[in-house]
C-alpha atoms as a PDB file:
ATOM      1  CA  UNK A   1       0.000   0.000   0.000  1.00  0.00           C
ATOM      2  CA  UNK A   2       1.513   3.680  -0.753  1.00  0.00           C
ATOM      3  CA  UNK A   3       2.388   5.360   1.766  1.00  0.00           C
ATOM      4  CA  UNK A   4      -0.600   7.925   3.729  1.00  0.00           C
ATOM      5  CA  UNK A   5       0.828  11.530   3.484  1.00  0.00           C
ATOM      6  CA  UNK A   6      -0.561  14.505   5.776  1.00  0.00           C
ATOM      7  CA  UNK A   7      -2.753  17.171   3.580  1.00  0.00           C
ATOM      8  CA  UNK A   8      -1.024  20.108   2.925  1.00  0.00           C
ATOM      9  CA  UNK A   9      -3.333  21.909   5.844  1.00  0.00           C
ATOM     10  CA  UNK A  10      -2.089  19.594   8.281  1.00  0.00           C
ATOM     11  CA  UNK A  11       1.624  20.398   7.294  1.00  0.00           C
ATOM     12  CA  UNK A  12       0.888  24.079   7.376  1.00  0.00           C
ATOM     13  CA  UNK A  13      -0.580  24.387  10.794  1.00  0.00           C
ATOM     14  CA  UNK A  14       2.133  22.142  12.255  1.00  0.00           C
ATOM     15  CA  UNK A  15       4.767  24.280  10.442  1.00  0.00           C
ATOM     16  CA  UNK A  16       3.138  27.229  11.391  1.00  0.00           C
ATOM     17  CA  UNK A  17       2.559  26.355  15.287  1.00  0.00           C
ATOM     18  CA  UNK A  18       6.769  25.626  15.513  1.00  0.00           C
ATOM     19  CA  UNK A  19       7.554  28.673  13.456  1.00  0.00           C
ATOM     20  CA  UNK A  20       5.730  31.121  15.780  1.00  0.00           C
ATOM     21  CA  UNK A  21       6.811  29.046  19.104  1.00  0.00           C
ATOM     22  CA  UNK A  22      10.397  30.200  17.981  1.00  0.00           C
ATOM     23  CA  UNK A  23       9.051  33.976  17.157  1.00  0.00           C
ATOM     24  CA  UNK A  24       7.449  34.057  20.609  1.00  0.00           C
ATOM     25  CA  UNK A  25      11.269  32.990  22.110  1.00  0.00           C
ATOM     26  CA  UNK A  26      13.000  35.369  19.709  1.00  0.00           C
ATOM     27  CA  UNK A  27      11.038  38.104  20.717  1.00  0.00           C
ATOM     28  CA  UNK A  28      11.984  37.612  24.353  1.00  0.00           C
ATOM     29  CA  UNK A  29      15.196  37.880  23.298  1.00  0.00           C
ATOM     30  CA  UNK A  30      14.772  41.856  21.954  1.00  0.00           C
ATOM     31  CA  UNK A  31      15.072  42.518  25.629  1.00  0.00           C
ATOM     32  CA  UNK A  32      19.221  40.936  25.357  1.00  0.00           C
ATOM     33  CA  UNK A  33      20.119  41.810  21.808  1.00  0.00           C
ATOM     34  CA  UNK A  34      18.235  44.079  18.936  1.00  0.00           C
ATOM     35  CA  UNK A  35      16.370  42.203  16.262  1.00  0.00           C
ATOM     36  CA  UNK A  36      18.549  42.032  14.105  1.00  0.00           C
ATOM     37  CA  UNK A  37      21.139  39.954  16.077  1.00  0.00           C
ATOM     38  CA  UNK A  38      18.605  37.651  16.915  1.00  0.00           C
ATOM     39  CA  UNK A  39      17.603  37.041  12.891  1.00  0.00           C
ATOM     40  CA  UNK A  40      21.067  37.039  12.115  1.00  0.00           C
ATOM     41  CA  UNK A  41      21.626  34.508  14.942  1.00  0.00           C
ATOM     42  CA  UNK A  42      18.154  32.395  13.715  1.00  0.00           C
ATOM     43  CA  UNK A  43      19.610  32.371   9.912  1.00  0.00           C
ATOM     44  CA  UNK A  44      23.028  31.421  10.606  1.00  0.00           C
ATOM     45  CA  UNK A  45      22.418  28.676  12.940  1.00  0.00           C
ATOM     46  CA  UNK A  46      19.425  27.333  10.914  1.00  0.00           C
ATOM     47  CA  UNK A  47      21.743  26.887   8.168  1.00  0.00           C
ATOM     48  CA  UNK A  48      24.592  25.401   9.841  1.00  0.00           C
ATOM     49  CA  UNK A  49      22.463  22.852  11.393  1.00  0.00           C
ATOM     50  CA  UNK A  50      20.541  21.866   8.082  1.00  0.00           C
ATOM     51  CA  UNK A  51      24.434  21.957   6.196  1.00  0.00           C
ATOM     52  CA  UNK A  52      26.074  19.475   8.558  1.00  0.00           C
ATOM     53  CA  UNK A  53      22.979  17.396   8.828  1.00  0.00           C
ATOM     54  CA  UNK A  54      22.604  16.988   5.323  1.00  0.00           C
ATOM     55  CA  UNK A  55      26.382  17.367   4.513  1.00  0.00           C
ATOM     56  CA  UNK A  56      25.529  19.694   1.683  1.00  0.00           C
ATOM     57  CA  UNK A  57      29.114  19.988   0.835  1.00  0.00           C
ATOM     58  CA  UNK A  58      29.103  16.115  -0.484  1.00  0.00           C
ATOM     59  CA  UNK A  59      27.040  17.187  -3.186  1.00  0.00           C
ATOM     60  CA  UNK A  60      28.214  19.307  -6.720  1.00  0.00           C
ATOM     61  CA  UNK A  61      27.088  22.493  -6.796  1.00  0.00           C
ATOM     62  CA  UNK A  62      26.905  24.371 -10.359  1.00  0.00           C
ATOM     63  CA  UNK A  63      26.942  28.257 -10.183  1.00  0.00           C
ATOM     64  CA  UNK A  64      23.488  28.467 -11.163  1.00  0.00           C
ATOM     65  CA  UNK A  65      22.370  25.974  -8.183  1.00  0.00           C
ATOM     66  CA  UNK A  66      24.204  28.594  -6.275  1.00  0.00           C
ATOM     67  CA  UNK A  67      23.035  31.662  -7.377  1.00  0.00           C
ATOM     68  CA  UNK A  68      19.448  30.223  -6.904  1.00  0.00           C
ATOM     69  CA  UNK A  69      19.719  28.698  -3.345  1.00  0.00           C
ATOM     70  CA  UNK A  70      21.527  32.349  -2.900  1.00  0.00           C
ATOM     71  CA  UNK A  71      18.713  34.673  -3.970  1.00  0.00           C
ATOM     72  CA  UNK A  72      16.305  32.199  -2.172  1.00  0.00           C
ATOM     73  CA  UNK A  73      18.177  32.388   1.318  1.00  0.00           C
ATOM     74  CA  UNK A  74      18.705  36.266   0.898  1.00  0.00           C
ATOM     75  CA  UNK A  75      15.031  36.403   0.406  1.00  0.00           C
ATOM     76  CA  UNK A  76      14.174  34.171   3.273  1.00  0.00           C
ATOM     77  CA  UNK A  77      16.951  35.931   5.778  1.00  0.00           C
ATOM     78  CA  UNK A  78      15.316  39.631   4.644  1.00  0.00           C
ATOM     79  CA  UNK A  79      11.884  38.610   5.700  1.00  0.00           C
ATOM     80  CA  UNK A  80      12.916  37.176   9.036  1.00  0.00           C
ATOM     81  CA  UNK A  81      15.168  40.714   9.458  1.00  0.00           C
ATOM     82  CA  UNK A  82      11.893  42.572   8.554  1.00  0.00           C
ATOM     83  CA  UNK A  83       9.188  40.454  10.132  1.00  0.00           C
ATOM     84  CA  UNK A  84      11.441  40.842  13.319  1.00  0.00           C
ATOM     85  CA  UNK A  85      11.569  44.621  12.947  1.00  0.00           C
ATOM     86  CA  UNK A  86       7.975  44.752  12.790  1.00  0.00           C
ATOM     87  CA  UNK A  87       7.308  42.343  15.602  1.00  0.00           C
ATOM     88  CA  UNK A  88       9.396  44.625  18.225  1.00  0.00           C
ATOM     89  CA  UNK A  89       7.006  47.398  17.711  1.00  0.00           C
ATOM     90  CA  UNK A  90       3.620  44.928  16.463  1.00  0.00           C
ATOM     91  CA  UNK A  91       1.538  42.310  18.074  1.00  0.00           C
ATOM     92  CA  UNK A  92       2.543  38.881  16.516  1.00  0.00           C
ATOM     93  CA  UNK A  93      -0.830  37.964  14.695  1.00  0.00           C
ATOM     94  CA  UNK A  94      -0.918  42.191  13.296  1.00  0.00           C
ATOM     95  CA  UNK A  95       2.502  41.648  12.353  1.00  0.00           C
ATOM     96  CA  UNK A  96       1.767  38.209  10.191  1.00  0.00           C
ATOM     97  CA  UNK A  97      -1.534  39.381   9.215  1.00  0.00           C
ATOM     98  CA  UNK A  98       0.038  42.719   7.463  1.00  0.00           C
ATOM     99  CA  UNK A  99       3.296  40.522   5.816  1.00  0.00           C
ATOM    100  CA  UNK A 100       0.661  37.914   4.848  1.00  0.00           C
ATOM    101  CA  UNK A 101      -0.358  40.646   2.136  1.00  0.00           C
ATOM    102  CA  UNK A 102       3.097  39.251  -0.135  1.00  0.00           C
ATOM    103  CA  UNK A 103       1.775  35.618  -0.551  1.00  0.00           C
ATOM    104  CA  UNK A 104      -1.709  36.989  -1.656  1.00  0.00           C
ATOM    105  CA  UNK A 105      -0.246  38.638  -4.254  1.00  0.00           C
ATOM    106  CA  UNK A 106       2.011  35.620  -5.358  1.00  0.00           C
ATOM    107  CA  UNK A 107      -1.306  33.269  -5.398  1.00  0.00           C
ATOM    108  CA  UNK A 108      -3.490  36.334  -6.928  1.00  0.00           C
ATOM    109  CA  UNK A 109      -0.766  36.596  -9.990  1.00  0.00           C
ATOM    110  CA  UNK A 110      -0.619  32.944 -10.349  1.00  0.00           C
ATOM    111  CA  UNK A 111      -4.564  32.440 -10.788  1.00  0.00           C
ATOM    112  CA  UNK A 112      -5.903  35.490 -12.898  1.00  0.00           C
ATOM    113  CA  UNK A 113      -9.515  35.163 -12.005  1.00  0.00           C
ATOM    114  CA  UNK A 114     -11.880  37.585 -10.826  1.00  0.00           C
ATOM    115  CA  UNK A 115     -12.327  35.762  -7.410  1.00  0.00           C
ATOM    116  CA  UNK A 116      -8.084  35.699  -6.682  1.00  0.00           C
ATOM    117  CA  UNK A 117      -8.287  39.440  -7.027  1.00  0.00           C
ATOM    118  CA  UNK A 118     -11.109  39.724  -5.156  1.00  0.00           C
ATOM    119  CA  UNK A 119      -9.213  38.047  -2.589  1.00  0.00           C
ATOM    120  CA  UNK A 120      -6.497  40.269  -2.671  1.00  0.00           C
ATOM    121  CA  UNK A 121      -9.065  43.513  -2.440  1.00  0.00           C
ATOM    122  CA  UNK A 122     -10.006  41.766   0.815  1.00  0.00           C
ATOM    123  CA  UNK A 123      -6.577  40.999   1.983  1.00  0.00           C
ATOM    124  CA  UNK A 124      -5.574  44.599   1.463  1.00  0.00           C
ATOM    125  CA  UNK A 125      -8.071  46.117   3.089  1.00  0.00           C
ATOM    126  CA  UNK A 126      -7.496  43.822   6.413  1.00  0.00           C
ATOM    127  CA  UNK A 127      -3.496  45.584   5.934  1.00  0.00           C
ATOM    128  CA  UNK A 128      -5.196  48.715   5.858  1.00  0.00           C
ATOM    129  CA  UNK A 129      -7.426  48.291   9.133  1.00  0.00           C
ATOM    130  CA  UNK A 130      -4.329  46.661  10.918  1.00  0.00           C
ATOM    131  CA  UNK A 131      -2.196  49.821  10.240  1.00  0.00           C
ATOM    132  CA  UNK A 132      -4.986  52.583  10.407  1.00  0.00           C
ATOM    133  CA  UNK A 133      -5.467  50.321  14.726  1.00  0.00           C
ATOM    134  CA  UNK A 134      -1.803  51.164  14.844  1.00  0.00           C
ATOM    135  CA  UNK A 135      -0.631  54.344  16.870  1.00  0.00           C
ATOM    136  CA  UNK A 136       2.509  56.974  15.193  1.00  0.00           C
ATOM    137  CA  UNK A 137       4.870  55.225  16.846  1.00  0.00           C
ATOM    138  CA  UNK A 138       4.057  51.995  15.579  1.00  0.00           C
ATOM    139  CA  UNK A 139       3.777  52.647  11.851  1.00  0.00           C
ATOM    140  CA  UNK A 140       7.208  52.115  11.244  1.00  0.00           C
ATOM    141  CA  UNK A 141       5.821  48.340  12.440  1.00  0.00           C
ATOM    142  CA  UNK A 142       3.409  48.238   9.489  1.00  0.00           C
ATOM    143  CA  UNK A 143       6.082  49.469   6.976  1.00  0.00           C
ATOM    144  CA  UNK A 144       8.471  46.452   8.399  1.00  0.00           C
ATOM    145  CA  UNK A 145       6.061  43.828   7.941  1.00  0.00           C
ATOM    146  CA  UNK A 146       5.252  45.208   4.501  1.00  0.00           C
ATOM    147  CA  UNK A 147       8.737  44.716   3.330  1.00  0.00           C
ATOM    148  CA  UNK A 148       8.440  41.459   4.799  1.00  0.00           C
ATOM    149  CA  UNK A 149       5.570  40.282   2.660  1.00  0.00           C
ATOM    150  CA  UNK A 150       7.684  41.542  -0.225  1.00  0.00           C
ATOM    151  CA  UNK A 151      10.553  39.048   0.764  1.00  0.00           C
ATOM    152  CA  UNK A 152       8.031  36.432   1.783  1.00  0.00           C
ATOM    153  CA  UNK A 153       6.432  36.505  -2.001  1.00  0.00           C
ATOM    154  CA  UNK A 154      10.263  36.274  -3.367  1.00  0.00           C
ATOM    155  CA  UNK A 155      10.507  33.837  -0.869  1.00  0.00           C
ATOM    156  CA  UNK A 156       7.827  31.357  -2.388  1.00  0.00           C
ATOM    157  CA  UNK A 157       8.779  32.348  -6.118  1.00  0.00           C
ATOM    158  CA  UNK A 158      12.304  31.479  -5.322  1.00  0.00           C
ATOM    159  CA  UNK A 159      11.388  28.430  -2.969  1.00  0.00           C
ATOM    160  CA  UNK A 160       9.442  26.533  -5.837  1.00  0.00           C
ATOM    161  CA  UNK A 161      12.112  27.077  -7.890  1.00  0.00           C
ATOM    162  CA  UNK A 162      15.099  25.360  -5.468  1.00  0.00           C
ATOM    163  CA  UNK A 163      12.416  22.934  -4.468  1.00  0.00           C
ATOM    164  CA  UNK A 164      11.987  21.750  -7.801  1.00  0.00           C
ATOM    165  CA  UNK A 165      15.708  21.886  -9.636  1.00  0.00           C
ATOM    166  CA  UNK A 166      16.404  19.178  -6.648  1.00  0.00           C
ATOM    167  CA  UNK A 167      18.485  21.191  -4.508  1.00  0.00           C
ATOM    168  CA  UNK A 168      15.240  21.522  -1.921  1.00  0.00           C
ATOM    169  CA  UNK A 169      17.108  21.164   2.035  1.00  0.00           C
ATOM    170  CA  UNK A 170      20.206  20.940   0.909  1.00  0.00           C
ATOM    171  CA  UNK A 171      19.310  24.351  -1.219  1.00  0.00           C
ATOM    172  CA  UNK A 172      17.610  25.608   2.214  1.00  0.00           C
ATOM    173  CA  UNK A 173      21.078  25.035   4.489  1.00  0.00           C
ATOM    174  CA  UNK A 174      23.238  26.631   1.900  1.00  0.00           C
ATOM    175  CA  UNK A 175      20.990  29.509   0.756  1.00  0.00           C
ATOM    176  CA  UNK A 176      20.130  30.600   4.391  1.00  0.00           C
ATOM    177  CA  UNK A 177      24.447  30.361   4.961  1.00  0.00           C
ATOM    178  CA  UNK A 178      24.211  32.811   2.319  1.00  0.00           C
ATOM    179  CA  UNK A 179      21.484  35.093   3.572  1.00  0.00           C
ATOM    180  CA  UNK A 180      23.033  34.981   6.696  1.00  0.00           C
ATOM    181  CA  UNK A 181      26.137  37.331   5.169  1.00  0.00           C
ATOM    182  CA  UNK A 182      23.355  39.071   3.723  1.00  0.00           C
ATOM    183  CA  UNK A 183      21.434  40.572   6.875  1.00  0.00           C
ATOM    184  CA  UNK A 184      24.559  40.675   8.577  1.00  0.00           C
ATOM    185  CA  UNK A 185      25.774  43.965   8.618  1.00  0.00           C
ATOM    186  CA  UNK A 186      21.863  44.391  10.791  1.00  0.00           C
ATOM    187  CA  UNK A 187      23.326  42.203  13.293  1.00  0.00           C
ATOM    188  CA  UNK A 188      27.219  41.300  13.833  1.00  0.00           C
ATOM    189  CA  UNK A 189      27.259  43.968  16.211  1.00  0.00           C
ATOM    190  CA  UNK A 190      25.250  41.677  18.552  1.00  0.00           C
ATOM    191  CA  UNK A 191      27.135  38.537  18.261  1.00  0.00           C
ATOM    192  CA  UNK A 192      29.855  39.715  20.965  1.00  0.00           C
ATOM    193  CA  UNK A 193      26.588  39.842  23.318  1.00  0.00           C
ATOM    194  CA  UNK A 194      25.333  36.507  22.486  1.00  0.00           C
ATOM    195  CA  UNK A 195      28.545  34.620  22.559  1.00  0.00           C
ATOM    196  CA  UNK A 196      28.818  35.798  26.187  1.00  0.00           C
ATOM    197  CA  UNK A 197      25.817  34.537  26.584  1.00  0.00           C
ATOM    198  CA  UNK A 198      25.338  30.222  26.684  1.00  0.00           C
ATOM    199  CA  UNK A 199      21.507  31.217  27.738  1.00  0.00           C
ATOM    200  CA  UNK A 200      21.191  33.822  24.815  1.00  0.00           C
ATOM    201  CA  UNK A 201      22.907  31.066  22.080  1.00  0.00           C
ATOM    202  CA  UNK A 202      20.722  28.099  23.532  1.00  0.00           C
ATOM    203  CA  UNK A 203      17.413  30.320  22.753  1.00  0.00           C
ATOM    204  CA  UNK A 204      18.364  31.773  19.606  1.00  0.00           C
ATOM    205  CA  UNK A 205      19.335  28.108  18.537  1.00  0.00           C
ATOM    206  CA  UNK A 206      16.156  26.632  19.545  1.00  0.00           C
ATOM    207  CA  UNK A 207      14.534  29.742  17.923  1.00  0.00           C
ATOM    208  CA  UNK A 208      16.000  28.675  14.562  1.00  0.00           C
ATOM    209  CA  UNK A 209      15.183  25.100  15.050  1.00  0.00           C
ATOM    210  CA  UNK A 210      11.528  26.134  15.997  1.00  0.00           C
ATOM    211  CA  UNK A 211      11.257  28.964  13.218  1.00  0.00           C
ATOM    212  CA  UNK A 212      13.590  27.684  10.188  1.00  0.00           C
ATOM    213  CA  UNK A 213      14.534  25.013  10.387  1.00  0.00           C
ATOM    214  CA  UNK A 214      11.311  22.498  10.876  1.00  0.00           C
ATOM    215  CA  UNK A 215       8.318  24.984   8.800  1.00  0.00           C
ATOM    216  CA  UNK A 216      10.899  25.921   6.091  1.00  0.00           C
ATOM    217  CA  UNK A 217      11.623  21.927   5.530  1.00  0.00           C
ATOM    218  CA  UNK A 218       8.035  21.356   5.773  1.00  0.00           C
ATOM    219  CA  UNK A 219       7.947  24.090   2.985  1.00  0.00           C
ATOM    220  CA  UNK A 220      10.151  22.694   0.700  1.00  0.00           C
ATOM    221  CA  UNK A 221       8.879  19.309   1.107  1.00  0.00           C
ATOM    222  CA  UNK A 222       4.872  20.506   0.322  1.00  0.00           C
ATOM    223  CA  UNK A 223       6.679  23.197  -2.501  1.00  0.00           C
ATOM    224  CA  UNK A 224       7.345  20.052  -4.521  1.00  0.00           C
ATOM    225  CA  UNK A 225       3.536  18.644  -4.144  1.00  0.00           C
ATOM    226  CA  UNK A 226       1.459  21.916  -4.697  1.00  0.00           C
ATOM    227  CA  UNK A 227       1.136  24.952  -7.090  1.00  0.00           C
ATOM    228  CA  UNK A 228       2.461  27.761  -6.045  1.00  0.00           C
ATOM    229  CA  UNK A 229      -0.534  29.417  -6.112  1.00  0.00           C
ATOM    230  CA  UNK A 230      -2.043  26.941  -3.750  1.00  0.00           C
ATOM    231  CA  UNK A 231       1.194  26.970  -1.454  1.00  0.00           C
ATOM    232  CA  UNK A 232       0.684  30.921  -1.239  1.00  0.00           C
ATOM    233  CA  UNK A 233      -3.082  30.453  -0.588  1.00  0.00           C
ATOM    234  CA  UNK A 234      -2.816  28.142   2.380  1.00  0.00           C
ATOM    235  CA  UNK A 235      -0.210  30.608   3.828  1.00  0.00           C
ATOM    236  CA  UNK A 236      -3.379  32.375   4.920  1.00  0.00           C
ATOM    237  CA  UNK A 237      -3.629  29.776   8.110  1.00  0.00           C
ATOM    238  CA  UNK A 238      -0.234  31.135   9.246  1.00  0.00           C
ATOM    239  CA  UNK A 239      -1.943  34.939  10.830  1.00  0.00           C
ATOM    240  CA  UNK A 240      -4.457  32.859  12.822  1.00  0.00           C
ATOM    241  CA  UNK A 241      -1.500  30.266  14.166  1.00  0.00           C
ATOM    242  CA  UNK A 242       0.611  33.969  14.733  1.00  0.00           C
ATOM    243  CA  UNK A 243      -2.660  35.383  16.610  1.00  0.00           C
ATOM    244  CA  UNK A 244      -2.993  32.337  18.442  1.00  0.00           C
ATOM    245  CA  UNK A 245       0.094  31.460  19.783  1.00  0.00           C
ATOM    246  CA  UNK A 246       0.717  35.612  20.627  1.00  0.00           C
ATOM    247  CA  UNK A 247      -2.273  34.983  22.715  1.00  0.00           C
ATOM    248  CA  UNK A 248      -0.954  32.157  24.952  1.00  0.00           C
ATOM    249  CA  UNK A 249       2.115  32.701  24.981  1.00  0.00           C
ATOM    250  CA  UNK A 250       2.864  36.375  24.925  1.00  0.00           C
ATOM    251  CA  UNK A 251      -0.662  37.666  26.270  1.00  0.00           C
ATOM    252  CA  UNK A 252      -1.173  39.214  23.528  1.00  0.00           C
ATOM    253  CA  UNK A 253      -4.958  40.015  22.971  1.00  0.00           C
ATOM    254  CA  UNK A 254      -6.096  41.374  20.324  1.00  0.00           C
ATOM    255  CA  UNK A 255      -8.928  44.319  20.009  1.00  0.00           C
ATOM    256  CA  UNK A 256     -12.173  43.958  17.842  1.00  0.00           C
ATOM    257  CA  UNK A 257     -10.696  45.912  14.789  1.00  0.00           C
ATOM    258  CA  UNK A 258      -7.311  44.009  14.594  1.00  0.00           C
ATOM    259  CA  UNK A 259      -9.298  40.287  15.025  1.00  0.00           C
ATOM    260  CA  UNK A 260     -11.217  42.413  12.305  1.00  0.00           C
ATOM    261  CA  UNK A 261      -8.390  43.082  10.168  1.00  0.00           C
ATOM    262  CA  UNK A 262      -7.108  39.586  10.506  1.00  0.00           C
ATOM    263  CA  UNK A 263     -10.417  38.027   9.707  1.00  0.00           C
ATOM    264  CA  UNK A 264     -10.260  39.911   6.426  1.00  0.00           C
ATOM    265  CA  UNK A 265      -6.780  38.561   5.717  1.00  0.00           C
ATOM    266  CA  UNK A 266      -7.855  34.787   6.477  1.00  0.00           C
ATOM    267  CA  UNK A 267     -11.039  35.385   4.680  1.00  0.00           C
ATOM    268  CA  UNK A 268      -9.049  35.780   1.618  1.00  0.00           C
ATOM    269  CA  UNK A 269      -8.605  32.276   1.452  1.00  0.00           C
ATOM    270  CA  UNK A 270     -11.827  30.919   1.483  1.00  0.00           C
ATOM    271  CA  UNK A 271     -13.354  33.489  -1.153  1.00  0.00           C
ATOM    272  CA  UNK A 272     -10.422  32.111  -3.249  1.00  0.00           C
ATOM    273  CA  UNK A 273     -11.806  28.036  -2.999  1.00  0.00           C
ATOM    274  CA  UNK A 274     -11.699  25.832  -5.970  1.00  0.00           C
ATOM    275  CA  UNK A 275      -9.849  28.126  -8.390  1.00  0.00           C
ATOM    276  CA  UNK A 276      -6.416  26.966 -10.426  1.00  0.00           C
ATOM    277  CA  UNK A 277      -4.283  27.509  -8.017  1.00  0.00           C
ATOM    278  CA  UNK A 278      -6.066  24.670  -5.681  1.00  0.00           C
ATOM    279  CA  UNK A 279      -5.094  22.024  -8.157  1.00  0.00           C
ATOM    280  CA  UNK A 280      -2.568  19.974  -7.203  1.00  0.00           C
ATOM    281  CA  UNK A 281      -0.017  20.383 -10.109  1.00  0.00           C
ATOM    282  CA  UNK A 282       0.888  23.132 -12.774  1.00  0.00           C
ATOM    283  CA  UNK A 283       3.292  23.686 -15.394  1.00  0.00           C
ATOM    284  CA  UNK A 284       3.996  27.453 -13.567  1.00  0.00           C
ATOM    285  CA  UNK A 285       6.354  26.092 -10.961  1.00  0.00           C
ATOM    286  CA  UNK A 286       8.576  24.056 -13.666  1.00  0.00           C
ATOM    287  CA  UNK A 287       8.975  26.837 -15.909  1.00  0.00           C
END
């Protein structure tokens, strides 16, 4: 008998529930070292791990496998930089909920129908409740997780294309190596703090187990089974996980117009139901 695999809803909400576990330790970190020490610290010890557990040096590497696992990690490292930047001055869920605005667009583009960009209307207008609930000083927050939606569409462009030229964790190890020296200049200043640190290291590393290294192999694993337009549609479960776990763990809870703004973002996926981008294979993502 074939094997049983999860659904792809299944693999997203477990992926989802460890990546935002590790946000909720990184961001009690920000109190010890800036943001950007801790993504630098989350990038470049997600990668190490995944390099010497896969032993992604055994394998040949072509300067075009390079330059795309590169572009891919420098993508992936930027929206952990950003989405960090926007969590030290946002609530967890706002913060995911506003960056979730990127993979809407990716899964809009990819379907062309009336109903995917009626979905990203909807998904707009929950960014523009979340930001018009923020106060002054907290716009720069909005901006942050903008940008990071911008590195988390690259991110799934990019992903489906390492995914499927067979570099997948191996690509994921060496490309977030590479966007490690990428966000760095954000964050070596830090590192003298952490390494004095064991209790600082321990939590960033379990931070980059919790946030990189488990949902992003999850990702490339489900990147190979799924359009991208699908991928980027069920990314719509991961502001409700975000809201979720910022409520339990962080005490985070929300007010009637942000679980309003949300909503609107989440809704986007289930106006979008039974389009192209819900079939299970494309030609876009081998292209």
């Amino acid at each position: 008998m074939p094997a049983v695999r999860p659904p792809p809803e299944a693999l997203f909400i477990a992926g989802g529930i460890s990546q935002y576990l590790g946000a909720a330790i990184a961001i009690g970190l920000f109190d010890d070292i800036a943001p950007g020490g801790v993504a630098l610290l989350r990038v470049l010890g997600a990668g190490l791990v995944l390099i010497g557990f896969r032993r992604s040096w055994r394998r040949s590497w072509s300067r075009q496998d390079l330059l795309w696992a590169g572009g891919f990690g420098a993508a992936l490292a930027l929206m952990n930089l950003f989405i960090y930047l926007a969590m030290d001055r946002l609530p967890l869920g706002n913060a995911v909920a506003i960056e979730f605005l990127g993979p809407i667009a990716v899964a809009a583009v990819g379907t062309r129908t009336l109903r995917s960009a009626g979905s990203l209307v909807l998904a707009a207008s929950g960014v523009v409740i979340l930001a018009g609930g923020q106060d002054e000083g907290t716009l720069l927050g909005v901006l942050f997780a903008l940008l990071a939606g911008t590195m988390w569409a690259a991110y799934i462009v990019l992903g489906h294309r390492v995914a499927h030229n067979g570099l997948a964790v191996d690509g994921l190890g060496v490309g977030m190596l590479i966007g490690a020296f990428v966000i760095g200049p954000f964050g070596v200043n830090q590192l003298d703090i952490a390494f004095t640190s064991p209790r600082i290291l321990l939590l960033a590393l379990v931070a980059a187990l919790l946030s990189n290294v488990i949902p992003y192999g999850i990702d490339q694993f489900v990147m190979k089974e799924i359009s991208r337009s699908r991928f980027a549609f069920l990314q719509a479960l991961l502001p409700v996980t975000a809201t979720v776990v910022g409520f339990l763990s962080l005490s985070q809870s929300p007010r009637w117009s942000e679980c309003l703004g949300i909503g609107a973002v989440i809704l986007a996926i289930a106006i979008s139901g039974g389009n192209r981008g819900f079939q299970s294979s494309t030609s876009e993502e081998k292209t």
